[in-house]
Protein backbone atom coordinates (compact mmCIF):
# COMPACT_ATOMS: atom_id res chain seq x y z
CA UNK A 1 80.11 124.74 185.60
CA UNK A 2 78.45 121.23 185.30
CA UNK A 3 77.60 119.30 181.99
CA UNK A 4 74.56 117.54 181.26
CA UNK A 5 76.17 114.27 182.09
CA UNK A 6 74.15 111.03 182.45
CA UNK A 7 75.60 108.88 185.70
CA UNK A 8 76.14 105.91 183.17
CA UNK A 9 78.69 107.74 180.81
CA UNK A 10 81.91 106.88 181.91
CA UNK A 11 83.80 109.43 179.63
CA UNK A 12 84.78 113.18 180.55
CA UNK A 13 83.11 115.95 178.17
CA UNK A 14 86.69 118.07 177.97
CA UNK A 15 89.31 114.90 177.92
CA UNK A 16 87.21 112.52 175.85
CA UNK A 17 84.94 114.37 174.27
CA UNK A 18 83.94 111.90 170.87
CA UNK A 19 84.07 108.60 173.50
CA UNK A 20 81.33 110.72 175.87
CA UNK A 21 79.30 111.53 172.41
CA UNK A 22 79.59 108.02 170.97
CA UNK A 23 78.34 107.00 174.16
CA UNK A 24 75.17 109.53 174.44
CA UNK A 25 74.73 108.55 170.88
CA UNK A 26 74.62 104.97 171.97
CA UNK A 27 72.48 105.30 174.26
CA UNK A 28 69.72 107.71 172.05
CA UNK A 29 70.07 110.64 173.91
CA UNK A 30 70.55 112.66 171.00
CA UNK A 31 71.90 112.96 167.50
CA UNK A 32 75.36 112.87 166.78
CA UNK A 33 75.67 116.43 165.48
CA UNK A 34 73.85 117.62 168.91
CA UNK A 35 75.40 116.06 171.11
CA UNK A 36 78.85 117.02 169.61
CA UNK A 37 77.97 120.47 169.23
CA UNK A 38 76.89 120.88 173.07
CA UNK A 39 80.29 118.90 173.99
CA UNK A 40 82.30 121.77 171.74
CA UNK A 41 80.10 124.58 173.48
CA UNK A 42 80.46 123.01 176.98
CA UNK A 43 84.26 123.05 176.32
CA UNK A 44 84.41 126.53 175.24
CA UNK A 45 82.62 127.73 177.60
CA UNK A 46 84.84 125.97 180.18
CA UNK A 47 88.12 127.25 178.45
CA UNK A 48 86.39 130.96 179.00
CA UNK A 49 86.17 130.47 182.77
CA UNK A 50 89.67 128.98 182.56
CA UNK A 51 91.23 131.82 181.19
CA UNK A 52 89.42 133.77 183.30
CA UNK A 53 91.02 132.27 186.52
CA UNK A 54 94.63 132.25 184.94
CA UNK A 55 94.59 136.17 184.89
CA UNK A 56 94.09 136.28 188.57
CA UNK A 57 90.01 137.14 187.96
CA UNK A 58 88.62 134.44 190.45
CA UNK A 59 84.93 134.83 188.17
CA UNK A 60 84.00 136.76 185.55
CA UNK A 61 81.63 139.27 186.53
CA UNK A 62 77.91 137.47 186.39
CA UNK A 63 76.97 139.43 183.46
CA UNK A 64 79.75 137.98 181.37
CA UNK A 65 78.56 134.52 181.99
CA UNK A 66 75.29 135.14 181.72
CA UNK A 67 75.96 136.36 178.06
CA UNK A 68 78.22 133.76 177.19
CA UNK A 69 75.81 130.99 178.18
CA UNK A 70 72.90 132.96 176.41
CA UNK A 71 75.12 133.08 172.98
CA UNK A 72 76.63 129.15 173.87
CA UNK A 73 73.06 128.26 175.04
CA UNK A 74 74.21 126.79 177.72
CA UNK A 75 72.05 128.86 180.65
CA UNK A 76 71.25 125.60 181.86
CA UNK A 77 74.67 124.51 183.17
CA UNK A 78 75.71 127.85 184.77
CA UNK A 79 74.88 128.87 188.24
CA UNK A 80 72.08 131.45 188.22
């Protein structure tokens, strides 16, 4: 899974999450509240896969992520 990361932002979405928002924010690519929200659903949705992998399930079946990025809204980020 790939964030919506500008090639300018220096910062990591999981490790440094408020440095990458800052950042965005800095740059007026959203408001704070967005762009801290997505980061928090972006990680989620990461930690998901994550666990996923841990438990010896190399993916979750394609229906799975298709829901969870429908309820995260994050459709745009996950392979299709």
């Amino acid at each position: 899974m790939t964030p919506k990361q500008s090639k300018d932002n220096p910062f990591d979405i999981i490790d440094r999450r408020v440095e990458w928002v800052q950042f965005e924010f800095d740059k007026g690519r959203g408001s704070r509240m967005d762009l801290a929200d997505y980061a928090k659903r972006f990680a989620l949705m990461q930690a998901i896969l994550n666990d996923c992998n841990r438990c010896g399930i190399p993916a979750p079946p394609d229906s799975i992520v298709k829901a969870m990025a429908y309820l995260l809204n994050m459709g745009g980020e996950c392979e299709s």
